[in-house]
Protein backbone atom coordinates (compact mmCIF):
# COMPACT_ATOMS: atom_id res chain seq x y z
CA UNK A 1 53.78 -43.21 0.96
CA UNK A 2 50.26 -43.91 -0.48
CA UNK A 3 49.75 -47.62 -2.18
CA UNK A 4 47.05 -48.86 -4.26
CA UNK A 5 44.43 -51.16 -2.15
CA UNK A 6 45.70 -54.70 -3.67
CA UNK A 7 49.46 -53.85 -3.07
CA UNK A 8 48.62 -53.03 0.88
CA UNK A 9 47.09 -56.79 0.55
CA UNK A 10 50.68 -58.45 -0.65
CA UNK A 11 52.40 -56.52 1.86
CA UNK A 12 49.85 -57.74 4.55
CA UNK A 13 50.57 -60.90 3.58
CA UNK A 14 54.44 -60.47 3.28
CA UNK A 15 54.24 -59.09 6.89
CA UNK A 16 55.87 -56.20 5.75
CA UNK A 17 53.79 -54.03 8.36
CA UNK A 18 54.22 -54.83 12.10
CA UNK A 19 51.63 -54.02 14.78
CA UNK A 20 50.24 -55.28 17.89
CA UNK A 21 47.19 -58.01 17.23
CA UNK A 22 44.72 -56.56 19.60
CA UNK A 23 44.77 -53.33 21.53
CA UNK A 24 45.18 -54.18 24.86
CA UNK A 25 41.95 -53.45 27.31
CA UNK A 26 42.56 -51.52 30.54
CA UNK A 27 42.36 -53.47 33.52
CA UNK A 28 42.60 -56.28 31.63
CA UNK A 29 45.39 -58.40 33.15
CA UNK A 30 45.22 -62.35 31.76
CA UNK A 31 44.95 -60.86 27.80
CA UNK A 32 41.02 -62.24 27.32
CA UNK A 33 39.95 -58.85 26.40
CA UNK A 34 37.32 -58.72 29.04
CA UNK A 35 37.73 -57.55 33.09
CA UNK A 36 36.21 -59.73 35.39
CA UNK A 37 35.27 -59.29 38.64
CA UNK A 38 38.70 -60.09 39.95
CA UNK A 39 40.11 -58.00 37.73
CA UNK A 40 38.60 -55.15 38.34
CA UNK A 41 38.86 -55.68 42.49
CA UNK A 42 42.84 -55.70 41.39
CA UNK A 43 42.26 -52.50 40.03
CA UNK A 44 40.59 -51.21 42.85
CA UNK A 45 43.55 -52.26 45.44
CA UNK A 46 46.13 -50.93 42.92
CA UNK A 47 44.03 -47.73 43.02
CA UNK A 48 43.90 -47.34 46.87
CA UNK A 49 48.23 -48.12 46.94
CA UNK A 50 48.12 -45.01 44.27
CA UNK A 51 49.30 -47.34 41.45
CA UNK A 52 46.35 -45.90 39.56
CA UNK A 53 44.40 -42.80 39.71
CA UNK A 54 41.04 -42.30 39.81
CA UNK A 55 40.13 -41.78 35.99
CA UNK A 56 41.97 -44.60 35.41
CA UNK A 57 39.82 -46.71 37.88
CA UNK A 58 36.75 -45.00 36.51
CA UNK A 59 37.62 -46.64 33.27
CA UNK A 60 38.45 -49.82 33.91
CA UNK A 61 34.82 -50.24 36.23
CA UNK A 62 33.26 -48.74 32.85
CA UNK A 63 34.61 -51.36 30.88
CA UNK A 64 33.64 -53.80 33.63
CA UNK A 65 30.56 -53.21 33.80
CA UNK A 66 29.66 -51.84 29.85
CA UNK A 67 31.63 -54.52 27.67
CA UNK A 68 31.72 -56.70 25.91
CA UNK A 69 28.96 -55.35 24.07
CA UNK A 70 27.99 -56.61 20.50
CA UNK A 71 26.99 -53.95 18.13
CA UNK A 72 25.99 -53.86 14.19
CA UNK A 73 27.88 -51.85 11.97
CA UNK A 74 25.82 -50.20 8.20
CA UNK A 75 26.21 -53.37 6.66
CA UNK A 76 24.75 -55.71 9.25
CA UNK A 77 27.99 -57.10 10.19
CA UNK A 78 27.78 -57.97 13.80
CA UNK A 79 30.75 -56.77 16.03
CA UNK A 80 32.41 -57.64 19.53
CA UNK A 81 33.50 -54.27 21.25
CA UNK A 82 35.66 -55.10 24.12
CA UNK A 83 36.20 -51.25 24.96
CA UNK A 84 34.91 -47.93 24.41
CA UNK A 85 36.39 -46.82 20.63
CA UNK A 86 38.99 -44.04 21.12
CA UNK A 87 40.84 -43.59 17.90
CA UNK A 88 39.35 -43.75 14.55
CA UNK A 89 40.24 -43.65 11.48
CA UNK A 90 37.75 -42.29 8.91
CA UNK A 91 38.39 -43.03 5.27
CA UNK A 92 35.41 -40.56 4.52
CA UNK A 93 34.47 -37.12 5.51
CA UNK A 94 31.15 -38.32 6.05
CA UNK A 95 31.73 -40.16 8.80
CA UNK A 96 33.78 -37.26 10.14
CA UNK A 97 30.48 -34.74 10.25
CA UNK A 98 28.21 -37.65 11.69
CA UNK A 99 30.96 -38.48 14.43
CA UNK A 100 31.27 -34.25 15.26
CA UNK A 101 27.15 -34.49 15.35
CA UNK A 102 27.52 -37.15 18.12
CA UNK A 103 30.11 -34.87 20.54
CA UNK A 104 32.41 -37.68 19.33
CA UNK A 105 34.80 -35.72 16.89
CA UNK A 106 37.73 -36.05 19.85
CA UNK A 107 37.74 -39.51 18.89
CA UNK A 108 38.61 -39.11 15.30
CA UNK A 109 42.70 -39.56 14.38
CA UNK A 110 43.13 -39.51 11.02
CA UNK A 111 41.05 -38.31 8.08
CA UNK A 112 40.58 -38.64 4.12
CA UNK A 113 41.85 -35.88 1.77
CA UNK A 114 38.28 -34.70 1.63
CA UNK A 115 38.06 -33.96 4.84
CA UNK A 116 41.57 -32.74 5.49
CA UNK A 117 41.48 -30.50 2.24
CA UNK A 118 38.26 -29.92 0.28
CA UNK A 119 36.07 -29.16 3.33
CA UNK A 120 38.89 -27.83 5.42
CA UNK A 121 36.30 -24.92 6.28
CA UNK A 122 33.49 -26.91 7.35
CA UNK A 123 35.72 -29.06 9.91
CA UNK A 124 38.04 -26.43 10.74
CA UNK A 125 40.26 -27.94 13.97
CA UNK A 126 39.19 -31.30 12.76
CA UNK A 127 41.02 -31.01 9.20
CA UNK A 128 43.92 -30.50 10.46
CA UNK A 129 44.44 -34.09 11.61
CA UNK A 130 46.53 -36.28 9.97
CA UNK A 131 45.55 -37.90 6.31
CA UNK A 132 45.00 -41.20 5.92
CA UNK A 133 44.08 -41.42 2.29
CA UNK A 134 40.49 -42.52 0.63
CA UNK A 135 39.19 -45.98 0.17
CA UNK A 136 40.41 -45.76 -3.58
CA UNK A 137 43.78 -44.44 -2.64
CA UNK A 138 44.58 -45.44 1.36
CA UNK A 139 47.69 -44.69 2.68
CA UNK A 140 47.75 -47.50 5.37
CA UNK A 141 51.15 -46.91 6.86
CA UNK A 142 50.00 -43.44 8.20
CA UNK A 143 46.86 -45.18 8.95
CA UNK A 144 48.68 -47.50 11.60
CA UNK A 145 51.27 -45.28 12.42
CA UNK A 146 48.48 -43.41 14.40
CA UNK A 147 47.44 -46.39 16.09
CA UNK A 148 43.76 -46.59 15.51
CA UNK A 149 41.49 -49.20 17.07
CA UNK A 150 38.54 -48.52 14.22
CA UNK A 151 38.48 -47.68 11.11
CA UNK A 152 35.18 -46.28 8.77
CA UNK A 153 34.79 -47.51 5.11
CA UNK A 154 31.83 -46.92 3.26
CA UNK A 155 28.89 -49.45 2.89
CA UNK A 156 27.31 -48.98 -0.47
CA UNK A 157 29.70 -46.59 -2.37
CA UNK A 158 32.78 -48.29 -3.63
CA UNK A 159 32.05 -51.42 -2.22
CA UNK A 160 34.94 -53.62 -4.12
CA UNK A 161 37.67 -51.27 -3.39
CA UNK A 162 36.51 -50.78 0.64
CA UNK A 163 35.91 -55.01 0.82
CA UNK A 164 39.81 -54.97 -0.21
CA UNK A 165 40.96 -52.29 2.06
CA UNK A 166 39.10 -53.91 4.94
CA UNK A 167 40.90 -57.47 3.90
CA UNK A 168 44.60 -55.71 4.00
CA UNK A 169 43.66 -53.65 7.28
CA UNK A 170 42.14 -56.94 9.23
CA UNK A 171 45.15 -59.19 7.44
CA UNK A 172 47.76 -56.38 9.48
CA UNK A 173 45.61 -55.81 12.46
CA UNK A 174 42.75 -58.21 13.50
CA UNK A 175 42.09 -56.01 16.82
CA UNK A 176 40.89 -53.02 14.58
CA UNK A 177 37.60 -52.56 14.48
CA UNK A 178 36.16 -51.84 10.63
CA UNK A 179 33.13 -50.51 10.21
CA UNK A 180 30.97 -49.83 7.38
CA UNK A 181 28.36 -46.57 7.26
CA UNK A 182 27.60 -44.04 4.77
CA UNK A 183 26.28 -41.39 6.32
CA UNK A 184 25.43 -39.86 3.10
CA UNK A 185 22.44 -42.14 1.91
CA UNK A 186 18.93 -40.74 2.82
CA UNK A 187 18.04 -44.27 2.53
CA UNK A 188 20.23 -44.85 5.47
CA UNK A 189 20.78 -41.96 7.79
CA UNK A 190 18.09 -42.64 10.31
CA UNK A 191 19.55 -45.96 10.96
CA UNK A 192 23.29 -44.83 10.87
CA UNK A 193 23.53 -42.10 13.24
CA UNK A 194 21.31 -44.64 15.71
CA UNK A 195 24.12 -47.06 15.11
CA UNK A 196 27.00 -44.84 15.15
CA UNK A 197 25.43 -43.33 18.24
CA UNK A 198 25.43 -47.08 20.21
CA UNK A 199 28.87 -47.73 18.82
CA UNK A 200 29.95 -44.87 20.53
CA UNK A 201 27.81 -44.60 23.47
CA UNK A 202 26.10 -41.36 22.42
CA UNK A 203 22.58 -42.36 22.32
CA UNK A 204 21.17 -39.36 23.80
CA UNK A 205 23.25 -37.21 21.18
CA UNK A 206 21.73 -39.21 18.48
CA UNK A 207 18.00 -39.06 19.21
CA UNK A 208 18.94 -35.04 19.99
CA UNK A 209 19.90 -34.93 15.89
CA UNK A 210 17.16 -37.12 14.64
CA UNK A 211 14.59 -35.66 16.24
CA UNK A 212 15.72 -32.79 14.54
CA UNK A 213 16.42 -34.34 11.31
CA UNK A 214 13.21 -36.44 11.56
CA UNK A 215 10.64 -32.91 12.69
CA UNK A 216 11.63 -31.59 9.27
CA UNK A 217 11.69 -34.23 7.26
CA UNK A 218 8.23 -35.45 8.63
CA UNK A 219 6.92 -31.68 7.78
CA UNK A 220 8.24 -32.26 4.31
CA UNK A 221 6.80 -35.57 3.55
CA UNK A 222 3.30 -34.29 5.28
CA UNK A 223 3.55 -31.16 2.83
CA UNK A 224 3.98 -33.56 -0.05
CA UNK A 225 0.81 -35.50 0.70
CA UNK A 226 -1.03 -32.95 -0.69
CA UNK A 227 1.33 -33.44 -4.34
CA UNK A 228 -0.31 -35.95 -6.97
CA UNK A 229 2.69 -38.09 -8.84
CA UNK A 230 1.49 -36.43 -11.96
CA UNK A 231 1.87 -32.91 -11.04
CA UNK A 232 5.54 -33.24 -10.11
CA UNK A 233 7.81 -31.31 -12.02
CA UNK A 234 9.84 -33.56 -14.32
CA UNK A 235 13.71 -32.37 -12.43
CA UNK A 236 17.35 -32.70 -14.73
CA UNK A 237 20.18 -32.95 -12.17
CA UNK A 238 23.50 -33.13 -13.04
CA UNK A 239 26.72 -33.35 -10.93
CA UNK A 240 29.67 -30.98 -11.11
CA UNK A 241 31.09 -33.14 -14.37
CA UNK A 242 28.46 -32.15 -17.53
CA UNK A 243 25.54 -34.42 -18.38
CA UNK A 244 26.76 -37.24 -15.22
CA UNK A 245 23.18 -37.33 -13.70
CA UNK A 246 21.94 -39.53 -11.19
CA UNK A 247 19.44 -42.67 -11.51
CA UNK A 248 18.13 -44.92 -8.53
CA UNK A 249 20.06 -46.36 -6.10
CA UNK A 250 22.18 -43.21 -5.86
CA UNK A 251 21.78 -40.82 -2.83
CA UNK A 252 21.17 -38.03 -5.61
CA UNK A 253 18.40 -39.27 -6.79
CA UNK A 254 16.97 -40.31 -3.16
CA UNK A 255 17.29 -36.43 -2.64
CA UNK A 256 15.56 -35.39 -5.85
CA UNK A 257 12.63 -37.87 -4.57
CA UNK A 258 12.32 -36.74 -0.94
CA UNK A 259 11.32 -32.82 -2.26
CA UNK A 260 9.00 -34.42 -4.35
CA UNK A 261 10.50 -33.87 -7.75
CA UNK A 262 10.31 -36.68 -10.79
CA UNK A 263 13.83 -37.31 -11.82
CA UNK A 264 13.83 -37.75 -15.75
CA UNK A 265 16.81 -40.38 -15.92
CA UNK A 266 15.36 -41.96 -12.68
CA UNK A 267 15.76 -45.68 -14.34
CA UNK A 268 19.02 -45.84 -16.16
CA UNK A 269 20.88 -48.67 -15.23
CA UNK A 270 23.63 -46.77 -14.03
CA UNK A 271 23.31 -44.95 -10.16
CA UNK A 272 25.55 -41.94 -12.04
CA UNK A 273 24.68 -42.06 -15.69
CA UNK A 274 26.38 -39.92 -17.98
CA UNK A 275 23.83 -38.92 -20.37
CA UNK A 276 23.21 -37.84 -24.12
CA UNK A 277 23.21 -33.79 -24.04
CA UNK A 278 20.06 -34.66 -26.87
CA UNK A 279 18.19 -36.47 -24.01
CA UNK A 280 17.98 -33.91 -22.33
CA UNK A 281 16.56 -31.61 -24.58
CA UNK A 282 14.10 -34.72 -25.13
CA UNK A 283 13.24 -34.83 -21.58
CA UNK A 284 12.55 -31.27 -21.24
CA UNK A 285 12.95 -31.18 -17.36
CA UNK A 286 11.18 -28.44 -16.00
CA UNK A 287 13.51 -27.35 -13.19
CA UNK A 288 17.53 -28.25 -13.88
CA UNK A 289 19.95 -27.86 -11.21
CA UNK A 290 23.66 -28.64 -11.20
CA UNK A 291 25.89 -29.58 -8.81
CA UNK A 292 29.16 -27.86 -7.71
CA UNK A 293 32.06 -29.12 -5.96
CA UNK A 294 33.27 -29.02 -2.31
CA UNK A 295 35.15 -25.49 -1.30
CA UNK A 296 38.19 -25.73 -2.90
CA UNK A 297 37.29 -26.11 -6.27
CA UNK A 298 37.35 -24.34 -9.80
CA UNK A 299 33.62 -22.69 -8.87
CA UNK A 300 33.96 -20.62 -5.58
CA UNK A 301 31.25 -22.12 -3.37
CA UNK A 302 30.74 -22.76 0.41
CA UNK A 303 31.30 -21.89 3.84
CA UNK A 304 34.40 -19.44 3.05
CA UNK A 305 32.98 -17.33 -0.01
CA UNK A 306 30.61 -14.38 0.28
CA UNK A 307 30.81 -13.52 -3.58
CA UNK A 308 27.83 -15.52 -5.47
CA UNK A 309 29.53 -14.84 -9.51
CA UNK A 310 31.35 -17.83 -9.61
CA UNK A 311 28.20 -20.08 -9.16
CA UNK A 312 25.94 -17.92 -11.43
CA UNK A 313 28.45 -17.88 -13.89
CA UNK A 314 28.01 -21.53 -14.16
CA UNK A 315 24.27 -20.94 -14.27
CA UNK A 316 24.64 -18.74 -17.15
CA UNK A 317 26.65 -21.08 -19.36
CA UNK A 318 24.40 -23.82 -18.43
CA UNK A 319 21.32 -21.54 -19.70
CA UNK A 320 23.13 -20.97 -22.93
CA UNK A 321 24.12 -24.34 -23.85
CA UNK A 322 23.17 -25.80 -27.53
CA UNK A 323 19.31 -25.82 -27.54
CA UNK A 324 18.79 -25.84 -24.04
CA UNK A 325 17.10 -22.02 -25.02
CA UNK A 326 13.88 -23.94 -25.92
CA UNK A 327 13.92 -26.00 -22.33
CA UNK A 328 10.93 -25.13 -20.34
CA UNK A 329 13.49 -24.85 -16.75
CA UNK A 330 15.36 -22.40 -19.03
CA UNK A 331 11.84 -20.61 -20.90
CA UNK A 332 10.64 -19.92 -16.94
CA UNK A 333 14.14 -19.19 -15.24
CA UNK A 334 14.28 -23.03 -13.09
CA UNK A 335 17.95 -23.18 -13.50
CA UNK A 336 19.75 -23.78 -10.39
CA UNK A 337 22.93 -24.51 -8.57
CA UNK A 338 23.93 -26.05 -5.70
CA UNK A 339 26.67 -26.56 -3.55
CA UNK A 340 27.91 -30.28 -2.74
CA UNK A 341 28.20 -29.07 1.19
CA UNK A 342 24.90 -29.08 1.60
CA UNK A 343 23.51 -31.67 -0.76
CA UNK A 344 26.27 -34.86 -1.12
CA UNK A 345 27.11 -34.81 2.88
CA UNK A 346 25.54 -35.56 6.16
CA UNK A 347 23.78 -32.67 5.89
CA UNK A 348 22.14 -33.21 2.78
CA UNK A 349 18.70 -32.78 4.30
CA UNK A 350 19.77 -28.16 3.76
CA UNK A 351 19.89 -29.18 0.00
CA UNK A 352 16.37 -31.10 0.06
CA UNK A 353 15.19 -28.30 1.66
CA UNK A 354 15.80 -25.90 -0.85
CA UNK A 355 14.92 -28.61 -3.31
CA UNK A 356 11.59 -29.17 -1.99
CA UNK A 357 11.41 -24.93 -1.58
CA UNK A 358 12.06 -24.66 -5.31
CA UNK A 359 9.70 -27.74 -6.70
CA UNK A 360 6.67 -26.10 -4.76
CA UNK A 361 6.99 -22.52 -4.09
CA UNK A 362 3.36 -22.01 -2.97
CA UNK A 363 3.29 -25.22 0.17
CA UNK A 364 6.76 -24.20 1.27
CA UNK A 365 6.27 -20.88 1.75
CA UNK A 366 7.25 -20.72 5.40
CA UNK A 367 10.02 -23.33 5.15
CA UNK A 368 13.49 -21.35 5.46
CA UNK A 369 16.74 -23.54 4.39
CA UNK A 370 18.84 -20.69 5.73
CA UNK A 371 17.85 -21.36 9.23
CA UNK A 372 17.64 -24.82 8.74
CA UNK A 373 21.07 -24.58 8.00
CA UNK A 374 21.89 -22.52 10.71
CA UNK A 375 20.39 -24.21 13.73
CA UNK A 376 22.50 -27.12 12.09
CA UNK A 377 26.11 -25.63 11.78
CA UNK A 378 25.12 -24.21 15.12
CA UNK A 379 23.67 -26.45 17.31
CA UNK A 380 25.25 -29.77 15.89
CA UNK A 381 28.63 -28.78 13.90
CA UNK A 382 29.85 -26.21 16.97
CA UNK A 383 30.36 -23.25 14.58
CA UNK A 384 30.87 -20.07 15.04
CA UNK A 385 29.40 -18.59 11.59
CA UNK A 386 26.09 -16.08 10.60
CA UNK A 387 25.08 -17.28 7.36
CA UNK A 388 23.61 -14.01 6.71
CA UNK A 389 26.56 -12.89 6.19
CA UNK A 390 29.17 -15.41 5.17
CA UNK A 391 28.62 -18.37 2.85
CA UNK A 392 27.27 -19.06 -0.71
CA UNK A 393 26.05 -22.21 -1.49
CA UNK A 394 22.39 -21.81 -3.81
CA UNK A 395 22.41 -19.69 -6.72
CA UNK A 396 20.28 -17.87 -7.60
CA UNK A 397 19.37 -17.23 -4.03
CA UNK A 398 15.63 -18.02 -2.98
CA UNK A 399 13.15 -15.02 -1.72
């Protein structure tokens, strides 16, 4: 049964939930949380006596020899691991792709309803897992029922209701680890996949991705060089609610930035401003885009649709809104819309792409956000899907 965040607290307090203090550490046998030398030679002679086999052994001399190890989460919280992380829990779906990037989705025990339901066809096997709830609505008795010994909050996105949740799971279970990352947050990604990668020991899968991630965005950014501030196109984005744009601070607006576009409500106070519908029409962006939601929504978009007239029916109402026929995007056809799968997730670098495509035709001629999706999904994700043929996620589709 799913409580609000400040309800888990009481019952924290209350001791209404029970569970162990501190997951216990193999080979571990006086309850310090670390294996010593004599420890681990007890392991060894229960080993040869067949009290243990040899994976068993194998991770006990791991530990041994590996841990304690201190690590830093998103937030620059330092943290004592006294073992190698087996079950998480991610409150985020987020965290779910970066994990699957690092060979580490295995590890992952219970999910958010984003993950389990909205993007069930971008994590496939994974969303099948049990749900946990979000960090605004966390069911935290499923949440320990699967015994996790981490959890994954965000860092800078909701930050009063994940400081709570984090209170009520530490308050129940001091021995799980919670850790705060984004994953989401241009800003941010370079250093939270290195982090992510340490936490879990999957350094060499991290600097695989980031080279990657880092070759294109470094052609990007070299492209843009060559763009003076004053000849970038003034860009209107809105998310999948009318008129909520996007201001600094918010990863939307980090995005509009790195494909070298000039977002019109860049400084609004607000990191998702809902704006005056007038504004806009003062503004007059030159290229609008909107956002639509994750798979499952109103607007058929993403991995599992092949039929492109949901999202350019949304273009075309967005064309014909009040006065938006004297809008230069609208006057030279720079309407566009994009899927949230490839420009609010981990993989938001697809969206910039075709961002940074659309802003400057001519200098990203060669640049193909197709393939840059593919070798992604492919190579990183572990699926099995042509995006030739299956998949709509930019309308209208770019030459």
């Amino acid at each position: 049964m799913r409580k609000h965040v400040k309800e888990l607290v009481m019952l924290a307090i209350l001791g209404v939930f029970l569970s162990p203090c501190c997951a216990a550490v193999p080979g571990d046998l006086d309850g310090d949380r670390i294996v010593s030398d004599q420890e681990l030679e007890a392991a060894k002679q229960a080993s040869l006596k067949g009290e243990m086999n040899s994976s068993q052994l194998a991770e006990i001399e791991h530990i041994h020899d590996y841990y304690p190890r201190e690590v830093v989460d998103g937030n620059g919280q330092n943290i004592t691991l006294y073992s190698p992380l087996k079950r998480i829990a991610c409150f985020h779906a987020q965290a779910v792709e970066v994990l699957r990037t690092l060979k580490s989705g295995d590890k992952i025990v219970g999910i958010s309803p984003q993950a389990q339901k909205e993007q069930a066809d971008f994590f496939l096997e994974l969303s099948k897992l049990p749900g946990i709830g979000s960090t605004t609505a966390p069911d935290l008795e499923a949440t320990l029922a699967l015994h996790p010994d981490a959890a994954i909050l965000y860092n800078t996105y909701q930050t009063t209701e994940c400081e709570t949740l984090q209170k009520a799971i530490e308050k129940i279970d001091p021995g799980i680890v919670v850790l705060h990352f984004d994953c989401y947050k241009p800003e941010y990604h370079i250093s939270d996949v290195e982090k992510l990668g340490a936490i879990m020991e999957k350094e060499n899968e991290a600097e695989e991705y980031l080279k990657f991630y880092k070759d294109l965005i470094g052609k990007i950014n070299s492209t843009l060089k060559k763009v003076k501030s004053d000849e970038q196109p003034r860009v209107y984005l809105e998310s999948s609610n009318d008129y909520n744009s996007c201001a600094k601070g918010s990863g939307y607006h980090q995005k509009i930035a790195m494909a070298g576009g000039d977002n019109i409500f860049a400084n609004l106070g607000a990191q998702y401003p809902v704006v005056d519908p007038e504004a806009v029409l003062v503004k007059d962006p030159e290229i609008a885009i909107k956002l639509v939601g994750h798979s499952n929504s109103s607007i058929a978009n993403g991995y599992s649709v092949d039929d492109p007239s949901s999202m350019e029916a949304v273009r075309e109402r967005m064309m014909n809104r009040s006065g938006w026929s004297n809008l230069t995007a609208v006057k030279n056809d720079q309407v566009y819309i994009i899927s949230n799968e490839i420009y609010g997730g981990s993989h938001f670098f697809v969206g910039v792409s075709y961002l940074a495509k659309v802003f400057y035709p001519d200098l990203f001629e060669d640049l193909d956000p197709r393939e840059i999706h593919q070798e992604y999904i492919t190579r990183f994700q572990g699926m099995d899907l042509d995006l030739d043929k299956h998949g709509v996620f930019f309308v209208p589709e770019l030459d």
